[in-house]
C-alpha atoms as a PDB file:
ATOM      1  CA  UNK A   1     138.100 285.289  23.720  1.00  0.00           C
ATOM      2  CA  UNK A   2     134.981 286.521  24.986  1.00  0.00           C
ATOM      3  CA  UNK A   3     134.436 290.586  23.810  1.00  0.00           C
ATOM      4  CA  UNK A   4     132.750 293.037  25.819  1.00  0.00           C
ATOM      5  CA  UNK A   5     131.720 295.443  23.444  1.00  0.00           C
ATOM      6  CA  UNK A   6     129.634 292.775  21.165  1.00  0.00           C
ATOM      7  CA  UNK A   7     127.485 291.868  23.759  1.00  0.00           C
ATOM      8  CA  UNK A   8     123.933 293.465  23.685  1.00  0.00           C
ATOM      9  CA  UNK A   9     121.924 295.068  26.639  1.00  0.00           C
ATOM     10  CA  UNK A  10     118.488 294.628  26.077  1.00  0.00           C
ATOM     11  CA  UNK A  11     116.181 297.356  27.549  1.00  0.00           C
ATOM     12  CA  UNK A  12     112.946 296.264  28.513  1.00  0.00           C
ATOM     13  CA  UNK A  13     110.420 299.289  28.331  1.00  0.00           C
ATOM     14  CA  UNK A  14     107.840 299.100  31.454  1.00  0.00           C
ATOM     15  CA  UNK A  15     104.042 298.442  30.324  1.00  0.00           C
ATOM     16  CA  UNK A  16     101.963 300.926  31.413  1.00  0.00           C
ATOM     17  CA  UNK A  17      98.850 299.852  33.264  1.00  0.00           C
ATOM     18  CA  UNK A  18      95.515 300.028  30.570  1.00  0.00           C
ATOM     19  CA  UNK A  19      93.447 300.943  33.002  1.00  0.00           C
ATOM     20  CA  UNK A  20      95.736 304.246  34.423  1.00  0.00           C
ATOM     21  CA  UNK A  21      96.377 305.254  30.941  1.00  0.00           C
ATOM     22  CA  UNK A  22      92.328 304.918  30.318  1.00  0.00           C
ATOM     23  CA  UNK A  23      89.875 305.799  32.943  1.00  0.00           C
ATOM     24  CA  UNK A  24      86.763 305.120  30.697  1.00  0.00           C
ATOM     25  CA  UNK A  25      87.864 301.317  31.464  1.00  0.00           C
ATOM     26  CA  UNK A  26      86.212 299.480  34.251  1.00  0.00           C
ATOM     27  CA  UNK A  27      86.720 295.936  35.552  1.00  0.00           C
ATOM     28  CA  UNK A  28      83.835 294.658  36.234  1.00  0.00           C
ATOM     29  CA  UNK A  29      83.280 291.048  36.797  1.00  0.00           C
ATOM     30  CA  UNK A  30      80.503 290.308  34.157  1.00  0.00           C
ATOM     31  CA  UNK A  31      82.704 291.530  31.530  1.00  0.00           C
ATOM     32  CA  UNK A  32      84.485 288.488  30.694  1.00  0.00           C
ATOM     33  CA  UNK A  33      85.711 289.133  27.463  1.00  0.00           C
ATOM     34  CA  UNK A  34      88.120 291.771  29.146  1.00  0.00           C
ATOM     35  CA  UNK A  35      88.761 289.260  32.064  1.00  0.00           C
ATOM     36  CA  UNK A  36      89.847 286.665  29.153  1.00  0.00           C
ATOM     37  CA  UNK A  37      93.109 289.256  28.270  1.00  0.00           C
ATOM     38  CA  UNK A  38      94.262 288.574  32.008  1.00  0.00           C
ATOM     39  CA  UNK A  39      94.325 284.757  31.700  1.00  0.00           C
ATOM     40  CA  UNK A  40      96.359 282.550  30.475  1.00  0.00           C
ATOM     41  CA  UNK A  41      94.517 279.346  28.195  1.00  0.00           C
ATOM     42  CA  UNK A  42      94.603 276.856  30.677  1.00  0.00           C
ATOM     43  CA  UNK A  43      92.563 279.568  33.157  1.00  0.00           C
ATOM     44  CA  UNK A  44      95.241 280.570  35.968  1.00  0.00           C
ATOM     45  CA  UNK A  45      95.769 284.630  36.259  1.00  0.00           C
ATOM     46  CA  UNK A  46      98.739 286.542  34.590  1.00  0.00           C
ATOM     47  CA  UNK A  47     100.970 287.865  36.767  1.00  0.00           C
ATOM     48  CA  UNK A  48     101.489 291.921  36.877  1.00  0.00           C
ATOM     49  CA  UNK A  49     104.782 291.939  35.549  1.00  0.00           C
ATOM     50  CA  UNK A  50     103.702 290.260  32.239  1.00  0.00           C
ATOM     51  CA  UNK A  51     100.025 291.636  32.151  1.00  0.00           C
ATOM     52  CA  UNK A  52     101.313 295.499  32.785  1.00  0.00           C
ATOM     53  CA  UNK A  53      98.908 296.215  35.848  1.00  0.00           C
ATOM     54  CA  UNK A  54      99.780 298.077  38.516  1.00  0.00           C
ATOM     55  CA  UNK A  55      99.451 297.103  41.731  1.00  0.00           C
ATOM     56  CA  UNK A  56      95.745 298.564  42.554  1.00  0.00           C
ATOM     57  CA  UNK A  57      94.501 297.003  39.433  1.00  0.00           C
ATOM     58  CA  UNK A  58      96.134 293.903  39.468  1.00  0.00           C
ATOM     59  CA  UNK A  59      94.405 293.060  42.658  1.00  0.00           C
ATOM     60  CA  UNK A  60      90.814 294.597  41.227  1.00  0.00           C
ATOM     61  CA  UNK A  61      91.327 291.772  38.267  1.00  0.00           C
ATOM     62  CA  UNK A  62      92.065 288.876  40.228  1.00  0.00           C
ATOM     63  CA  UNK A  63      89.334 289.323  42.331  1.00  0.00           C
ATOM     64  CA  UNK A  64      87.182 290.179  39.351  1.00  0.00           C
ATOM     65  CA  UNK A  65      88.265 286.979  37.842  1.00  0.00           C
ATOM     66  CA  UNK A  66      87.908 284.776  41.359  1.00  0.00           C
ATOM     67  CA  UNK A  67      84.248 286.483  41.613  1.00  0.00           C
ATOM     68  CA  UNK A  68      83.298 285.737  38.001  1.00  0.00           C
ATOM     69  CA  UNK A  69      84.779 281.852  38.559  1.00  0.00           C
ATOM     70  CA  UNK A  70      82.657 281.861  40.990  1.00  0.00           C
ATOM     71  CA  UNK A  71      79.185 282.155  39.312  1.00  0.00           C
ATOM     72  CA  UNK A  72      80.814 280.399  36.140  1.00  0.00           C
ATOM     73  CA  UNK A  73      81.164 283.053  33.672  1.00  0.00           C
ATOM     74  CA  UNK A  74      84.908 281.847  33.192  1.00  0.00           C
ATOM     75  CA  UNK A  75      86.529 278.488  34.185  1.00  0.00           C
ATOM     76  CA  UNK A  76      88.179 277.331  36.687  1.00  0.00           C
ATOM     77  CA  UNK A  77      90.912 275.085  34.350  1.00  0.00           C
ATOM     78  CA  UNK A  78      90.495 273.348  31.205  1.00  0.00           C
ATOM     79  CA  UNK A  79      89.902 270.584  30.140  1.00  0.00           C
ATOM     80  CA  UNK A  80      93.204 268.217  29.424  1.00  0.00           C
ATOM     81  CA  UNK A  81      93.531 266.283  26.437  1.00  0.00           C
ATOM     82  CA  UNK A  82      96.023 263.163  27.249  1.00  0.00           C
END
């Protein structure tokens, strides 16, 4: 039979945003070393609820990413190997 009490509950602390907790940050889209934490290896954008933005600076970084895509500072994909 199938006991209750041995189940677990996972609690899932929320991330805080990096750039609320530290104003000294600034996304900027030449940086892309910083831009680099906010994509995944084949080049699309985390999404905020794995990255830990909020909402205000989730937008800043994807258009800080699109912008520096744009003048090729970071790719658009990668290459695939098949």
């Amino acid at each position: 039979m199938y006991d209750k009490s041995r189940r677990k509950t996972s609690y899932h602390r929320r991330k805080v945003c990096r750039f609320c907790a530290d104003s000294n940050l600034a996304i900027d889209y030449k940086d892309f070393k910083t831009l680099r934490m906010f994509t995944t290896e084949r080049g699309k954008i985390i999404p905020r609820r794995i990255s830990g933005n909020c909402a205000k600076h989730q937008r800043m970084v994807s258009s800080a990413i699109k912008r520096s895509r744009n003048i090729a500072l970071l790719p658009f994909t990668t290459s695939t190997v098949r």
